[in-house]
N, C-alpha and C. Protein backbone atom coordinates (compact mmCIF):
# COMPACT_ATOMS: atom_id res chain seq x y z
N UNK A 1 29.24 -28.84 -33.78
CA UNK A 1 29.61 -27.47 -33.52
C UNK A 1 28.56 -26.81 -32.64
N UNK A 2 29.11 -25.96 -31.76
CA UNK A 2 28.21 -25.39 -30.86
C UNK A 2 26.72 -24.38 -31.96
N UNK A 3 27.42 -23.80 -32.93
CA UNK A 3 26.12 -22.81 -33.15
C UNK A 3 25.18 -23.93 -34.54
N UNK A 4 25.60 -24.75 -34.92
CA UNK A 4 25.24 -25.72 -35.91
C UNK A 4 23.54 -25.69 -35.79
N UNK A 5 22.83 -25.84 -36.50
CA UNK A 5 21.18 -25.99 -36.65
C UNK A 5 20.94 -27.20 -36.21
N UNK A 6 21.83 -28.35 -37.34
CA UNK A 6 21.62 -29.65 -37.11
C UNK A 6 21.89 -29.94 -35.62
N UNK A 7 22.58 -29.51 -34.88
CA UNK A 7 22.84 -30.29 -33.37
C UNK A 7 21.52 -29.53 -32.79
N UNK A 8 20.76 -28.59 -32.67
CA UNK A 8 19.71 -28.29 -32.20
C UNK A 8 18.18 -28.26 -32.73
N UNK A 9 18.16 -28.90 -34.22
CA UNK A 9 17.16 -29.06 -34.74
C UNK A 9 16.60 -27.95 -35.16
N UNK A 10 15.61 -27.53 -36.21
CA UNK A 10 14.92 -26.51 -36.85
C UNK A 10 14.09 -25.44 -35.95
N UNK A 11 13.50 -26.13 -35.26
CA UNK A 11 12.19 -25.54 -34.27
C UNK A 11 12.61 -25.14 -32.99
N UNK A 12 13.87 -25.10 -32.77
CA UNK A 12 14.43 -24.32 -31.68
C UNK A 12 15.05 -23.40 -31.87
N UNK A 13 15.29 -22.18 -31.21
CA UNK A 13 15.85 -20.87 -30.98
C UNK A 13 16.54 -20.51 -30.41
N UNK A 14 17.81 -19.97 -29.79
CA UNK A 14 18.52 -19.38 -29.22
C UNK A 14 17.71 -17.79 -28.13
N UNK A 15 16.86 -17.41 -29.17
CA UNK A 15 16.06 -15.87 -28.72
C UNK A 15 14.95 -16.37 -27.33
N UNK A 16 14.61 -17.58 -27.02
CA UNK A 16 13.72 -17.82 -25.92
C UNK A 16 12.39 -18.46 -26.07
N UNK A 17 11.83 -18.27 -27.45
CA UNK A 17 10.73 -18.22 -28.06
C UNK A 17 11.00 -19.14 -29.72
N UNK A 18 10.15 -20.11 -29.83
CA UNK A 18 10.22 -21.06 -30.62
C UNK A 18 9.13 -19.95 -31.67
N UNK A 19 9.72 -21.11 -32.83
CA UNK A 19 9.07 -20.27 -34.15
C UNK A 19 7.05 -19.91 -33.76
N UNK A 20 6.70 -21.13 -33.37
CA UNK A 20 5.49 -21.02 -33.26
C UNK A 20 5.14 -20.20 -32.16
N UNK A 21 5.85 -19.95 -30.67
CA UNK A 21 5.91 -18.75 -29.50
C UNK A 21 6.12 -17.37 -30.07
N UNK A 22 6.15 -17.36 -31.08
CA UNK A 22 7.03 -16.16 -31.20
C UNK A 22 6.21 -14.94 -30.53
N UNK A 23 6.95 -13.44 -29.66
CA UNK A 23 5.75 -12.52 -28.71
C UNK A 23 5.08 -12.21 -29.90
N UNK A 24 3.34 -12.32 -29.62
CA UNK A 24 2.54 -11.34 -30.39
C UNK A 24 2.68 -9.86 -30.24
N UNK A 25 2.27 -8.76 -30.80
CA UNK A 25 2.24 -7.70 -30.62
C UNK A 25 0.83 -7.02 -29.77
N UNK A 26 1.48 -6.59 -29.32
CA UNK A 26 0.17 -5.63 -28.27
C UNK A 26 -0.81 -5.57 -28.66
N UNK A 27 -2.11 -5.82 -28.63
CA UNK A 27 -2.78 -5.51 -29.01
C UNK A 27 -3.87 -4.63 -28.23
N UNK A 28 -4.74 -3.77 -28.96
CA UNK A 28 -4.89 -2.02 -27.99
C UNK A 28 -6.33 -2.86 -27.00
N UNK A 29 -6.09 -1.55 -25.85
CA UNK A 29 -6.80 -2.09 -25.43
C UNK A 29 -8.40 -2.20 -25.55
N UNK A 30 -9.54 -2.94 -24.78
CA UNK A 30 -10.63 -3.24 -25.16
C UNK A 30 -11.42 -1.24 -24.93
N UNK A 31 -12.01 -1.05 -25.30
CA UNK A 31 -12.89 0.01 -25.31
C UNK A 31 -14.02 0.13 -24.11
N UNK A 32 -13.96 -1.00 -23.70
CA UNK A 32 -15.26 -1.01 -22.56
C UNK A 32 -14.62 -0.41 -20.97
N UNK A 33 -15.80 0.40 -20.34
CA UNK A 33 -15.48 1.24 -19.44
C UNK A 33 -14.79 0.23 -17.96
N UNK A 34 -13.29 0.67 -17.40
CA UNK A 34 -12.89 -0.08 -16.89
C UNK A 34 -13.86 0.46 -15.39
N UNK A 35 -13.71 -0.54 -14.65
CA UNK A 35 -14.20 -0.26 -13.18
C UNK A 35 -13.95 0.14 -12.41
N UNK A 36 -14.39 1.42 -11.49
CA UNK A 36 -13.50 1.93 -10.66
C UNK A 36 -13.03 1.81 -9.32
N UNK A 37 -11.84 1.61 -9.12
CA UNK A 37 -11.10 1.15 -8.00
C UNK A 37 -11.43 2.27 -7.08
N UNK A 38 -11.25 1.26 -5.44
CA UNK A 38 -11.20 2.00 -4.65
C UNK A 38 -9.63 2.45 -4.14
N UNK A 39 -9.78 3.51 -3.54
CA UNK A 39 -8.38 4.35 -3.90
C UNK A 39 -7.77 3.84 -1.76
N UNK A 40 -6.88 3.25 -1.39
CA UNK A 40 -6.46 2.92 -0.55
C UNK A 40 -5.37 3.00 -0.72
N UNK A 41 -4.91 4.20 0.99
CA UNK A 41 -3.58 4.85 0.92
C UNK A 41 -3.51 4.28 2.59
N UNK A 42 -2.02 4.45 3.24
CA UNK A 42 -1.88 3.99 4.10
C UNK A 42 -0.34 4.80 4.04
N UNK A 43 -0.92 6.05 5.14
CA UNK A 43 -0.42 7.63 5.44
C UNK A 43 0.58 7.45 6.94
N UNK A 44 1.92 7.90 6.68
CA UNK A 44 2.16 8.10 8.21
C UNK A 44 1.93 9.35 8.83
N UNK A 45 1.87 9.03 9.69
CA UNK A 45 1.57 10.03 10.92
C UNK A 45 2.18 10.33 12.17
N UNK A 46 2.30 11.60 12.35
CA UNK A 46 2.41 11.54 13.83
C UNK A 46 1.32 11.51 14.84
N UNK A 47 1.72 11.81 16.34
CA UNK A 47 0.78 12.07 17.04
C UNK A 47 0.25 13.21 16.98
N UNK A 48 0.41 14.78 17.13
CA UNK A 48 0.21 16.01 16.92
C UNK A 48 -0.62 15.81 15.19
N UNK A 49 -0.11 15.21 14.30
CA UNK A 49 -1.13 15.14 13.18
C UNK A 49 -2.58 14.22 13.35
N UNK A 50 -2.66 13.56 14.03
CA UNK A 50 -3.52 12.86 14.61
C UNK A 50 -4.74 13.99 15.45
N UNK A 51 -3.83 14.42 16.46
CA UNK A 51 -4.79 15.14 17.71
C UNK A 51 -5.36 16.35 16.71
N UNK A 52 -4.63 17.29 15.31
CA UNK A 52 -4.73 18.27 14.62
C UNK A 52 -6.21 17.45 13.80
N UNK A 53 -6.48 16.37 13.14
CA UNK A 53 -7.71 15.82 12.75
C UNK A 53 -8.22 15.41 13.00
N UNK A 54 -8.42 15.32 14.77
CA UNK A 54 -9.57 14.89 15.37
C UNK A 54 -10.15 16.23 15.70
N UNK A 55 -9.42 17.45 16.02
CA UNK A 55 -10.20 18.40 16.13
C UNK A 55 -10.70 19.00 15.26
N UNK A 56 -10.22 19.10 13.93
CA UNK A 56 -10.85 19.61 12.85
C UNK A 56 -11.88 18.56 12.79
N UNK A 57 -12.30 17.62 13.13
CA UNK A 57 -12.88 16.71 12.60
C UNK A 57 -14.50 16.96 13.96
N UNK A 58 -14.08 17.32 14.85
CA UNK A 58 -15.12 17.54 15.75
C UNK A 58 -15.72 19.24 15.54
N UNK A 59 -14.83 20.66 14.70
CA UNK A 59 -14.85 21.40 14.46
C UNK A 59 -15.90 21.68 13.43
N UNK A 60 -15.59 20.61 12.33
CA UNK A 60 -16.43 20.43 10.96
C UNK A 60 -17.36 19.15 10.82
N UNK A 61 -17.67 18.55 11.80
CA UNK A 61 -18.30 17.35 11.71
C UNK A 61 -18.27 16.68 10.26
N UNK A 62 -16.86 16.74 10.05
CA UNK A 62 -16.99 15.77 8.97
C UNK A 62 -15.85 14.89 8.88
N UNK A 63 -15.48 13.79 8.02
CA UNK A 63 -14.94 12.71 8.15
C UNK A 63 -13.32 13.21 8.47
N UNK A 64 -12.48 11.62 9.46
CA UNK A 64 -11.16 12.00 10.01
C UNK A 64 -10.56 12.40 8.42
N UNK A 65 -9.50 13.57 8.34
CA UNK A 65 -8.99 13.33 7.28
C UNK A 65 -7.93 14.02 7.67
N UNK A 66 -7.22 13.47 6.66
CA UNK A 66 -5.02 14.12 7.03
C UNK A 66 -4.46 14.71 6.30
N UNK A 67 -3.93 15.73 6.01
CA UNK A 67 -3.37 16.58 4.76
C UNK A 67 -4.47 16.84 3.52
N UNK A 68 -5.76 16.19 3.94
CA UNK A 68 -6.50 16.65 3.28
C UNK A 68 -7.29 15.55 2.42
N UNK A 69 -6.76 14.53 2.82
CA UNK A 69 -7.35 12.96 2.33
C UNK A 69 -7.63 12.27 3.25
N UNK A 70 -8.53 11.16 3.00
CA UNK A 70 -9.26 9.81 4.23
C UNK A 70 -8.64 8.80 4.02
N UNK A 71 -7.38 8.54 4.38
CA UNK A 71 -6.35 7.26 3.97
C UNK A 71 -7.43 6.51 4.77
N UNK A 72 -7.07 4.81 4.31
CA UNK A 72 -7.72 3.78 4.44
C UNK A 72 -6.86 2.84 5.93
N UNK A 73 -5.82 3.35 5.98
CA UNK A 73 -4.46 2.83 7.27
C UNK A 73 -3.86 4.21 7.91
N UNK A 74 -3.15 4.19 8.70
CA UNK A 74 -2.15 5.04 9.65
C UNK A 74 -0.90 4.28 9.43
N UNK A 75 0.14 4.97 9.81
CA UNK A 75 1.08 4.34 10.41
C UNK A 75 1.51 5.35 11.42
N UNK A 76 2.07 5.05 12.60
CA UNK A 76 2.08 5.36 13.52
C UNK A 76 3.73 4.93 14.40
N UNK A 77 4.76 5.58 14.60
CA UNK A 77 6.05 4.80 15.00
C UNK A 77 6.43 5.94 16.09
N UNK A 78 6.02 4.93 17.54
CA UNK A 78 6.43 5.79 18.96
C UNK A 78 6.94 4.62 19.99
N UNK A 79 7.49 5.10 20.75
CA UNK A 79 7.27 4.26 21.82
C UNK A 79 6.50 4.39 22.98
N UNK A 80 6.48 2.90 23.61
CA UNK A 80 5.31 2.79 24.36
C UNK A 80 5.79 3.12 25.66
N UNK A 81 5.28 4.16 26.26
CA UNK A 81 5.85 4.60 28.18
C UNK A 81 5.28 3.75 28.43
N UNK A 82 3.72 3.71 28.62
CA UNK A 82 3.56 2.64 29.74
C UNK A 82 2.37 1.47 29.12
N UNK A 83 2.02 0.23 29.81
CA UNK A 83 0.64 -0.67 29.42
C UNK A 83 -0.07 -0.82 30.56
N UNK A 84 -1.19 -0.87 30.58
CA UNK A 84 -2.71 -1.39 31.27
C UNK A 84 -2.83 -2.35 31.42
N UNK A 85 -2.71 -3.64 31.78
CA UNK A 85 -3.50 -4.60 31.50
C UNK A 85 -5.04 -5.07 32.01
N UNK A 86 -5.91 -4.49 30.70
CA UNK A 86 -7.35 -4.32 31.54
C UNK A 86 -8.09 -6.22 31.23
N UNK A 87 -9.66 -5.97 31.92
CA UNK A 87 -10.46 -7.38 31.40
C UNK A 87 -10.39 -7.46 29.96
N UNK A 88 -10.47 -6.31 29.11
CA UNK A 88 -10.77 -6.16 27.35
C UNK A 88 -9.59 -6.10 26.97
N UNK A 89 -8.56 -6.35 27.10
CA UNK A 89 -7.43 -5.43 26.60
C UNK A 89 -6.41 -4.81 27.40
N UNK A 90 -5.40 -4.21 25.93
CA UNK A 90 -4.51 -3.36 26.86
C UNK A 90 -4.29 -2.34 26.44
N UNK A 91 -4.43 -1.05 27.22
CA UNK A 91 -4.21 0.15 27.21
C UNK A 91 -3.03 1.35 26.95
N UNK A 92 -2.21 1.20 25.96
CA UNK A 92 -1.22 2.20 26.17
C UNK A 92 -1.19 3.61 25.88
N UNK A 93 0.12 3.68 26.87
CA UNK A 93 0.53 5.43 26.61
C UNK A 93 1.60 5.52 25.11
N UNK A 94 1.31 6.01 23.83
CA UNK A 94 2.63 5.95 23.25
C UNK A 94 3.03 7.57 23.00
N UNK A 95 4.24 7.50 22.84
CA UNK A 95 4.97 8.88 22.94
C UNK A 95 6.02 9.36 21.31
N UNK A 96 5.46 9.83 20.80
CA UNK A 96 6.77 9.78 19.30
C UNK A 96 7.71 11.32 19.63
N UNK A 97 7.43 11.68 20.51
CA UNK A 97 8.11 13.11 20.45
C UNK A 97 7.33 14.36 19.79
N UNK A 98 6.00 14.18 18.73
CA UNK A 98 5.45 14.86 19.19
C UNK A 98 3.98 15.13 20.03
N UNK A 99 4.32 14.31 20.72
CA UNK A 99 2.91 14.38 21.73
C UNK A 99 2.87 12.59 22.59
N UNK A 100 1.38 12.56 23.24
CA UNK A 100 1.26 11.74 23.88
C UNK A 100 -0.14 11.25 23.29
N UNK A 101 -0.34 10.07 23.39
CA UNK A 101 -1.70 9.80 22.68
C UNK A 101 -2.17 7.97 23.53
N UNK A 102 -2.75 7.95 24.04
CA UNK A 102 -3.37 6.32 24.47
C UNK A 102 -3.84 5.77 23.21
N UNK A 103 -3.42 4.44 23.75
CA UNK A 103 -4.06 3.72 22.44
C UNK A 103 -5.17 1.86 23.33
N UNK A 104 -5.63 1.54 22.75
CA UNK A 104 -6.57 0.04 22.94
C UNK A 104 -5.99 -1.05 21.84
């Protein structure tokens, strides 16, 4: 018979977990001070938010920051008018609609 003990033996389960698996319970966590992470965000942007914290940023000589935080990435989605092709590299113009900004 399909649900029979005998055709599956004692020590097996239907639930996933054998008598001896069975889940332990949570146990709390340790008390010792955890370590603190560094906090890495990765912010989109436009161009006009860009050109707005470089000038505050040359205004206040203090670090680039965006809405008011130092994300760790940009994201950035324009297209490219034109490319350079220099000895180092290449040079573009990109354009998102709001503004114009070169990039390396």
């Amino acid at each position: 018979m399909l649900g029979s003990s005998a055709m599956f033996g004692g020590s097996q389960s239907f639930g996933g977990f054998g008598e001896s698996q069975a889940p332990m319970a949570a146990s709390p966590e340790p008390t010792a001070k955890k370590a603190r992470e560094e906090k890495q965000t990765c912010l989109p942007v436009t161009i006009r938010a860009i050109e707005h914290a470089a000038q505050q940023r040359l205004d206040t000589s203090d670090d680039l920051k965006f809405y008011g935080s130092e994300p760790s990435a940009l994201v950035l989605v324009a297209a490219v008018e034109s490319v350079v092709r220099q000895s180092t590299g290449l040079e573009m113009t990109l354009n998102d609609a709001t503004g114009r900004i070169k990039a390396r």
